[in-house]
N, C-alpha and C. Protein backbone atom coordinates (compact mmCIF):
# COMPACT_ATOMS: atom_id res chain seq x y z
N UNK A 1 -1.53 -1.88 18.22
CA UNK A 1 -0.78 -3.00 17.69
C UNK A 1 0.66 -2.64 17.39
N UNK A 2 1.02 -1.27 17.53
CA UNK A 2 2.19 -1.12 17.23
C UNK A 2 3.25 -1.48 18.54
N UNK A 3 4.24 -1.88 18.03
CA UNK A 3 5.18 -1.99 19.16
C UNK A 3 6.45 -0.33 19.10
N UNK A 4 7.55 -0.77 18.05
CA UNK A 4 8.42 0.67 18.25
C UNK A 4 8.35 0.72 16.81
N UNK A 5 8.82 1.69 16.61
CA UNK A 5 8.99 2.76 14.99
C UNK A 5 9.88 3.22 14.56
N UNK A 6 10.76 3.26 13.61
CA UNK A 6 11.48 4.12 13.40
C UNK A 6 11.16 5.00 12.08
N UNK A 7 11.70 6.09 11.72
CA UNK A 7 10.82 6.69 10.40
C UNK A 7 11.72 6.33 9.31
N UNK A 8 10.64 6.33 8.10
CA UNK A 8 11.44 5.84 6.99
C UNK A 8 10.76 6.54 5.98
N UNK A 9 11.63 6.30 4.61
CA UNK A 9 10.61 7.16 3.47
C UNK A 9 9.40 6.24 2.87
N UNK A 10 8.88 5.24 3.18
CA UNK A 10 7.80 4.93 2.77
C UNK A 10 7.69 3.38 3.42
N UNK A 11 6.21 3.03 3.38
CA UNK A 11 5.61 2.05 3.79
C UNK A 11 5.66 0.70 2.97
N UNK A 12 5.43 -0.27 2.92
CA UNK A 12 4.96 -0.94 1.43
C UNK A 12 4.23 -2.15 2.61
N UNK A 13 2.91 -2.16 1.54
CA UNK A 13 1.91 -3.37 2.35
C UNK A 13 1.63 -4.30 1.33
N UNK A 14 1.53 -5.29 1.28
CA UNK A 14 0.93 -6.43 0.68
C UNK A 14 -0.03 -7.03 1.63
N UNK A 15 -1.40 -7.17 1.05
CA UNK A 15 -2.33 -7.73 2.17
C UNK A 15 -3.33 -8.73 1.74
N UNK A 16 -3.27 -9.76 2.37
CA UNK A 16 -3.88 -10.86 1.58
C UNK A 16 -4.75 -11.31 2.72
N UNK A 17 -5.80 -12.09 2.82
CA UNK A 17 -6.56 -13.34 3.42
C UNK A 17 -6.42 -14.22 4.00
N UNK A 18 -6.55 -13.67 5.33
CA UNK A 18 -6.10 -14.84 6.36
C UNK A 18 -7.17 -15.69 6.75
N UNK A 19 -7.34 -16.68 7.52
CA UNK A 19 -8.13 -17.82 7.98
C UNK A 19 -9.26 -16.95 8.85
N UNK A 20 -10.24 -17.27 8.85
CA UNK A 20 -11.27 -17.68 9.68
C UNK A 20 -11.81 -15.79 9.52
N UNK A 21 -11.94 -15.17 8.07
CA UNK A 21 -12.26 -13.76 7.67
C UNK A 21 -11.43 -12.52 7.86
N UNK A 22 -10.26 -13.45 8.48
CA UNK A 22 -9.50 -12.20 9.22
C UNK A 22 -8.41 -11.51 7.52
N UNK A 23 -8.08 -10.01 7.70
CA UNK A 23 -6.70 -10.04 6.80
C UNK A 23 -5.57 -9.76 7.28
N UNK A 24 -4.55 -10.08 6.43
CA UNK A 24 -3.07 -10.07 7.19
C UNK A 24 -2.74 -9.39 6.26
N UNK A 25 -1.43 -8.82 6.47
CA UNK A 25 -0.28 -8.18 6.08
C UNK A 25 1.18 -9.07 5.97
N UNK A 26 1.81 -9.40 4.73
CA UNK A 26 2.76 -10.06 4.93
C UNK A 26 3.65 -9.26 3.99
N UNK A 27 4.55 -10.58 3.87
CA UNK A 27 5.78 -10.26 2.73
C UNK A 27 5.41 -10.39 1.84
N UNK A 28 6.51 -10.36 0.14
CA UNK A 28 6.18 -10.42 -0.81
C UNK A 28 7.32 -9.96 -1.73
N UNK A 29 7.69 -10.86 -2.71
CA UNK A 29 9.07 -10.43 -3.45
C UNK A 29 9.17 -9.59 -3.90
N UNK A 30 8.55 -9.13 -4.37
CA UNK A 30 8.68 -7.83 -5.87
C UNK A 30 8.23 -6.69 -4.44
N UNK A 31 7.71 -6.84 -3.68
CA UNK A 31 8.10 -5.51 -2.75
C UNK A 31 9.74 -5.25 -1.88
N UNK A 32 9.97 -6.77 -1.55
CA UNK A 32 11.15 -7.09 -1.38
C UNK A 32 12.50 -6.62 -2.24
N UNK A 33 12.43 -6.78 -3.33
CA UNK A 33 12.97 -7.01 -4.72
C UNK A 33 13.34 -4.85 -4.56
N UNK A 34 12.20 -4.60 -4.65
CA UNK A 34 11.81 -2.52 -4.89
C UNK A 34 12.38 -2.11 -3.83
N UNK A 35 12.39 -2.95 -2.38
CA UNK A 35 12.74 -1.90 -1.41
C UNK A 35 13.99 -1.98 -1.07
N UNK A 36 14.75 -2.98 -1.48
CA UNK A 36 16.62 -3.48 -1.69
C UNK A 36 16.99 -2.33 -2.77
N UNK A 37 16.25 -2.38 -4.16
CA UNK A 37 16.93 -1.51 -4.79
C UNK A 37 17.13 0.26 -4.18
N UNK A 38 15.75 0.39 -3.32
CA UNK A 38 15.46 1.42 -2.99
C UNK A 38 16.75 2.06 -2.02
N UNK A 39 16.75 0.89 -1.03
CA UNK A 39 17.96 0.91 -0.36
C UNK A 39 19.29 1.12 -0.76
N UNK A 40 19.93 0.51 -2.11
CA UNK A 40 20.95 0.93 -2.58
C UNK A 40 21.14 2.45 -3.26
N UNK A 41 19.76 3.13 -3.18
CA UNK A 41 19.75 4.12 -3.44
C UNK A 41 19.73 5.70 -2.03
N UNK A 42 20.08 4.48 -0.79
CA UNK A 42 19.51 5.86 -0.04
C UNK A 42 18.86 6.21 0.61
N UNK A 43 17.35 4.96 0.23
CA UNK A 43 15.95 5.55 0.85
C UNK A 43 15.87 4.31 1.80
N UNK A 44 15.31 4.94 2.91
CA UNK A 44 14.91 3.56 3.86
C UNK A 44 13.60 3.41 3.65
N UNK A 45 13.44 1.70 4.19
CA UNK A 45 11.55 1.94 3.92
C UNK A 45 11.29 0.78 4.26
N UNK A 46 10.47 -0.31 4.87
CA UNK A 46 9.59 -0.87 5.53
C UNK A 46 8.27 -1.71 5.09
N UNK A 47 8.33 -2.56 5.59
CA UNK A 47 7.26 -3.79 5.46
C UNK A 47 6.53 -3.77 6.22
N UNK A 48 5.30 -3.53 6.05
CA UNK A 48 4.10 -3.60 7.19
C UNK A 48 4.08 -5.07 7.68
N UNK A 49 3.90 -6.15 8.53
CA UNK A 49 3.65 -7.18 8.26
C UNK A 49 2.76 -7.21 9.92
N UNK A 50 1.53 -8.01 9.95
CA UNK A 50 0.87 -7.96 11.00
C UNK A 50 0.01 -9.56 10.09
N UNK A 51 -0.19 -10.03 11.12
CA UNK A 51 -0.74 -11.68 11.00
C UNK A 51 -2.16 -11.20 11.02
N UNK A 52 -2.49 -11.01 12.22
CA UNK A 52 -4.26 -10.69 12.08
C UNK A 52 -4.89 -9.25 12.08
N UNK A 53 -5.43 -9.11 11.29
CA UNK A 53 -6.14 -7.60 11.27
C UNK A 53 -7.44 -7.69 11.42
N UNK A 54 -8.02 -6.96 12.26
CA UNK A 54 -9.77 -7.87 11.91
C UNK A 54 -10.41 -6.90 11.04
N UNK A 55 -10.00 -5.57 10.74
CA UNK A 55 -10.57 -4.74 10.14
C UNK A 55 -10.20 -3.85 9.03
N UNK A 56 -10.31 -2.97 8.06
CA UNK A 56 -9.30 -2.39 7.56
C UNK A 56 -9.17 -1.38 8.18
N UNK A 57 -10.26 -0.52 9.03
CA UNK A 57 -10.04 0.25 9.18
C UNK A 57 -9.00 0.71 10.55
N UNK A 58 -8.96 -0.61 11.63
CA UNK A 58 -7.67 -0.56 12.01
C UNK A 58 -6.17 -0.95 11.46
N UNK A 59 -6.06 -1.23 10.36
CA UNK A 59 -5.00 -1.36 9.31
C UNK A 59 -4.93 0.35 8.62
N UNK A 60 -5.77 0.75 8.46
CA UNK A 60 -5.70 2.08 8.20
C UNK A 60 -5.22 3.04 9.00
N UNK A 61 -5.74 2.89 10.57
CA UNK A 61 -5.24 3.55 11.76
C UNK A 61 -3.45 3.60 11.85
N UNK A 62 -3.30 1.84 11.56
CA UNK A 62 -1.79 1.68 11.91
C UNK A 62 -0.98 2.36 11.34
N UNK A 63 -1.30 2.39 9.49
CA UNK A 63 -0.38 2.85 8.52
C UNK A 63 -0.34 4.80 8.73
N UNK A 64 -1.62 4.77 9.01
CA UNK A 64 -1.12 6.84 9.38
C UNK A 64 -0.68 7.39 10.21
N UNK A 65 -0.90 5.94 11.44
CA UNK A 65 0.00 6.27 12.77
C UNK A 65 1.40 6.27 12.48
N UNK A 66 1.84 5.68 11.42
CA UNK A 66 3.30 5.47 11.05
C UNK A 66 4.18 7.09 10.44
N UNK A 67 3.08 7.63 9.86
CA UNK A 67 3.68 8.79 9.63
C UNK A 67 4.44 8.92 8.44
N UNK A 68 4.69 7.66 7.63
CA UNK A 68 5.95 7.76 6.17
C UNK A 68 4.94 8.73 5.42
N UNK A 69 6.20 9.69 4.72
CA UNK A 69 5.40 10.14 3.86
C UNK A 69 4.61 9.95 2.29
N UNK A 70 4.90 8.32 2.59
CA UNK A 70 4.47 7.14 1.32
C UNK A 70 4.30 5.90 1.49
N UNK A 71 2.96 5.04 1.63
CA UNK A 71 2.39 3.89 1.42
C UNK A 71 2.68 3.25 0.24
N UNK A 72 3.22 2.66 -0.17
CA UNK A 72 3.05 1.48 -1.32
C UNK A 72 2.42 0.01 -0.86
N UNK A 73 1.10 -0.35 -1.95
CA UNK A 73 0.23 -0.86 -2.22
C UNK A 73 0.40 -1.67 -2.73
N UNK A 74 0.45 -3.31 -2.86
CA UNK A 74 1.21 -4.34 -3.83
C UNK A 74 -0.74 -4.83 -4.01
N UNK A 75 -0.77 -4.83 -5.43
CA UNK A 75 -2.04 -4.75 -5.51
C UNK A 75 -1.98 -6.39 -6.86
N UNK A 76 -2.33 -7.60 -6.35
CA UNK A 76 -2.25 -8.54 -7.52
C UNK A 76 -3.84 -8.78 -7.54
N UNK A 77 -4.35 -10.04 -8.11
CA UNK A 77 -5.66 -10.61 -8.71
C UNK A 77 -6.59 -10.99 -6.91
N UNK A 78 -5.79 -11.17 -6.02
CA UNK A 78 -6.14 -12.10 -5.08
C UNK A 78 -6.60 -10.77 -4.12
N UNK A 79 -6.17 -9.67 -4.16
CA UNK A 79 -6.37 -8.71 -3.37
C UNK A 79 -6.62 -7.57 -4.06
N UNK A 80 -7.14 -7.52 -4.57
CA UNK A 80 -7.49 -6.35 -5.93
C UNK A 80 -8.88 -5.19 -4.90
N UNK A 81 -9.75 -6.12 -4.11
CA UNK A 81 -11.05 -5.54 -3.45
C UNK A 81 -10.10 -4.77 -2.48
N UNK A 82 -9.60 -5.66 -1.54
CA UNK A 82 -8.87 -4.97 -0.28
C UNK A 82 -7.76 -3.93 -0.42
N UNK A 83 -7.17 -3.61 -1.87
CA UNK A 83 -6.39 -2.82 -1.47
C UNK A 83 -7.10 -1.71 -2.05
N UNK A 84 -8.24 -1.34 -3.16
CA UNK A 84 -9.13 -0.65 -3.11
C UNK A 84 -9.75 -0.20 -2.03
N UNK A 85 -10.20 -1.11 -0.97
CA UNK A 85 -11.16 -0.80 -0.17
C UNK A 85 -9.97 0.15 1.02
N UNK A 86 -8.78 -0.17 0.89
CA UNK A 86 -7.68 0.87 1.91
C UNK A 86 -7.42 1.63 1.19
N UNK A 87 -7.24 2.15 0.17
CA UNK A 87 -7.20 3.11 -0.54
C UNK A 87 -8.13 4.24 -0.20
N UNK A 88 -9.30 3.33 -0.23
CA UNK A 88 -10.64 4.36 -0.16
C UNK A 88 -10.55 5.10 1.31
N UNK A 89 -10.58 4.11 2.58
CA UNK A 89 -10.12 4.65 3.45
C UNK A 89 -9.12 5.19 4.03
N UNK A 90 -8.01 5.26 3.69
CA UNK A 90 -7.28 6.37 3.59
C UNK A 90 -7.34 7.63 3.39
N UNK A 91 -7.91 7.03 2.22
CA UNK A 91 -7.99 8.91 1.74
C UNK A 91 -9.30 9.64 2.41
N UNK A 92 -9.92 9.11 2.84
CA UNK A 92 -11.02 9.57 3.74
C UNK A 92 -10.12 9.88 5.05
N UNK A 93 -9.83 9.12 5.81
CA UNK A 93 -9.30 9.66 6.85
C UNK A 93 -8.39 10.60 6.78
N UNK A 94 -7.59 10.64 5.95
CA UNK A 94 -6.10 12.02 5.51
C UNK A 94 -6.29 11.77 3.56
N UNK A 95 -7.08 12.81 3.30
CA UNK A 95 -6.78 13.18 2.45
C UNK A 95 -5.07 13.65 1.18
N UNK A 96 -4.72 13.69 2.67
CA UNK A 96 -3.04 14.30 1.97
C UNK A 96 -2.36 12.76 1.88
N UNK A 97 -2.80 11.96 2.44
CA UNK A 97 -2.00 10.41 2.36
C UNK A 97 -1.34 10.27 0.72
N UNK A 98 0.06 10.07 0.48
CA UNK A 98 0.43 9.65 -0.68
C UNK A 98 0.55 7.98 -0.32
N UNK A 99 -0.51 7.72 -1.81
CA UNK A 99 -0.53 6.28 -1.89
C UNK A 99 0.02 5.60 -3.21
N UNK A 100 0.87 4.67 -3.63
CA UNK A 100 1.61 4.20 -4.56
C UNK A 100 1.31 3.16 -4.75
N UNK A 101 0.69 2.51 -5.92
CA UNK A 101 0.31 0.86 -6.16
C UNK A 101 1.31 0.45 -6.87
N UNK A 102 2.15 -0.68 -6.79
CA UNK A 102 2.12 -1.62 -8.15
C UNK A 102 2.00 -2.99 -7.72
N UNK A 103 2.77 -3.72 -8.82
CA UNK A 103 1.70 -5.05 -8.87
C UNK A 103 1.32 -5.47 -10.26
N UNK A 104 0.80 -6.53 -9.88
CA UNK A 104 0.15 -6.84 -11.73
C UNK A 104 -1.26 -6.42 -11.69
N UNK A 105 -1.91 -6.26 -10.80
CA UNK A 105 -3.59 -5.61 -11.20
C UNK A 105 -3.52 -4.02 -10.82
N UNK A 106 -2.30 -3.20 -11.13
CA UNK A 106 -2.60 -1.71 -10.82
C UNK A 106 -3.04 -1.28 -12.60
N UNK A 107 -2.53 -1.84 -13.20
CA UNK A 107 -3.74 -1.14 -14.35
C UNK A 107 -5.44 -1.46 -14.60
N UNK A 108 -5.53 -2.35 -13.93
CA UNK A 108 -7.47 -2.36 -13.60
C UNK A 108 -7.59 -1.46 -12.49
N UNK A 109 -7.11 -1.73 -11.43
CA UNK A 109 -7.44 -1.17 -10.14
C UNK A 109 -7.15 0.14 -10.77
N UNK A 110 -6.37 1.29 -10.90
CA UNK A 110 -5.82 2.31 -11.01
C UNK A 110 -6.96 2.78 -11.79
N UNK A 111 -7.33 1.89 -13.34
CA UNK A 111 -8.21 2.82 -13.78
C UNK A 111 -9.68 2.85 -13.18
N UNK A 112 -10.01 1.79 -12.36
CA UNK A 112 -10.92 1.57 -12.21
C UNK A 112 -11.34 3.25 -10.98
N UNK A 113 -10.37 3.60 -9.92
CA UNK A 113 -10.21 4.26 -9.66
C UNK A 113 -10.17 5.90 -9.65
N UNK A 114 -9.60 5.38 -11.05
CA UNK A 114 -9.81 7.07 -11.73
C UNK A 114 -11.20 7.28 -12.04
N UNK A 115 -11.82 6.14 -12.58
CA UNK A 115 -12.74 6.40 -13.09
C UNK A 115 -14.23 7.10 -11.83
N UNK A 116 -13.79 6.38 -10.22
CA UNK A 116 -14.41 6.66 -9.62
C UNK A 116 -14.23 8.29 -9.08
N UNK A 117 -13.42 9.00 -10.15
CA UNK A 117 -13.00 10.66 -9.74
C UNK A 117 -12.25 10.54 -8.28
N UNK A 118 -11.24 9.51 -8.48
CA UNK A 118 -10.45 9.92 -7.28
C UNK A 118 -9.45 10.93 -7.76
N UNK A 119 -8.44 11.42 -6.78
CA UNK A 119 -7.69 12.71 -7.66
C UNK A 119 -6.25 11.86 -7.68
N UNK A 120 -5.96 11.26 -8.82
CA UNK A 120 -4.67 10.15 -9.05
C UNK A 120 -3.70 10.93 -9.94
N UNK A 121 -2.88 10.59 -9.90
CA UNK A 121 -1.75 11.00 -10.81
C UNK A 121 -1.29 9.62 -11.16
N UNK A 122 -0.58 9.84 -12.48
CA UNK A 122 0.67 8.72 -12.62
C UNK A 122 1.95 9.00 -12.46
N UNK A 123 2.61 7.77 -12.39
CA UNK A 123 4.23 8.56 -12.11
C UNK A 123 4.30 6.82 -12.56
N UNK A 124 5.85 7.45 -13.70
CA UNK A 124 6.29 6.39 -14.68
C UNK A 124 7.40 5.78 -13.72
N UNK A 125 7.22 4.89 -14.18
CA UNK A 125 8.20 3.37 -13.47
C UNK A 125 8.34 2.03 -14.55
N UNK A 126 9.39 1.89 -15.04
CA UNK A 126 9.78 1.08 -15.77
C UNK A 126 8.79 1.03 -17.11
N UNK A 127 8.14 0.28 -17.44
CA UNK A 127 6.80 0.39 -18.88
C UNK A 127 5.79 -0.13 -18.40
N UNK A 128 5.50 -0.11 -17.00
CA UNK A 128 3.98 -0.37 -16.30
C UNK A 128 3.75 0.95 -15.89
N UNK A 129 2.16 1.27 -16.44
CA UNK A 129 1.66 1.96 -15.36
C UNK A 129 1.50 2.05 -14.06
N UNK A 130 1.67 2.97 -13.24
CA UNK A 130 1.75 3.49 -12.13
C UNK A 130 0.72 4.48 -11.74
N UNK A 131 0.46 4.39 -10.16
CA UNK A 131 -0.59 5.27 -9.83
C UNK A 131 -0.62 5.85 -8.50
N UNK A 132 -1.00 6.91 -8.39
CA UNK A 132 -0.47 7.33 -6.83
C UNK A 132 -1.60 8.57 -6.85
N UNK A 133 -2.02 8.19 -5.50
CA UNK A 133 -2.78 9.14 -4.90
C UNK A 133 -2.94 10.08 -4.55
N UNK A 134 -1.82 10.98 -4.86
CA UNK A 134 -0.87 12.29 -3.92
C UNK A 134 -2.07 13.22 -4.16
């Protein structure tokens, strides 16, 4: 599904529920909003966006085929299962994958996470918790 690439310092996916079971990958402000500031700082970085996915685990394929050495995870109420459930696979397939959530449900998801003995760190960002997979 990929067409061309260029490398950047990190990924950012938002992935929500598309029609007829399928999931997509779109936009989303507050990733929008992070990756402008990011930019005035220096760092390049990228929007996954793909209309139909039928699986995660080819959504998983895509994002490690990409190579950044950072995924960010926009994790709200509506997608709380699915970005768990890429999380999980990720780190199964490449263990070394650094993965970065925020969002308004990364303090359920995150702890919920820890709790399943994944190996998480935090890393502070404004007065929300933060969580990353490294």
């Amino acid at each position: 599904m990929l067409s061309s690439w260029t490398s950047s310092e990190a990924t950012f996916v938002y992935l929500k529920h598309s029609p007829h079971r399928l999931i997509a990958a779109g936009h989303h402000w507050d990733c929008g909003w992070l990756r402008a500031y990011l930019k005035d700082r220096g760092l390049f970085t990228v929007q996954y966006v793909q209309e139909q996915l039928s699986t995660l685990y080819e959504l998983a394929d895509d994002l490690l085929a990409l190579s950044d050495p950072v995924i960010v995870l926009y994790a709200d109420a509506g997608n709380l299962r699915l970005v768990r459930a890429l999380t999980r696979r990720l780190k199964a397939v490449d263990s070394r994958t650094c993965l970065v959530w925020i969002g308004p449900a990364v303090d359920a998801g995150g702890e919920a996470l820890l709790e399943e003995g994944k190996r998480m760190r935090r890393c502070g960002m404004a007065r929300r918790k933060r969580f990353t997979a490294c």
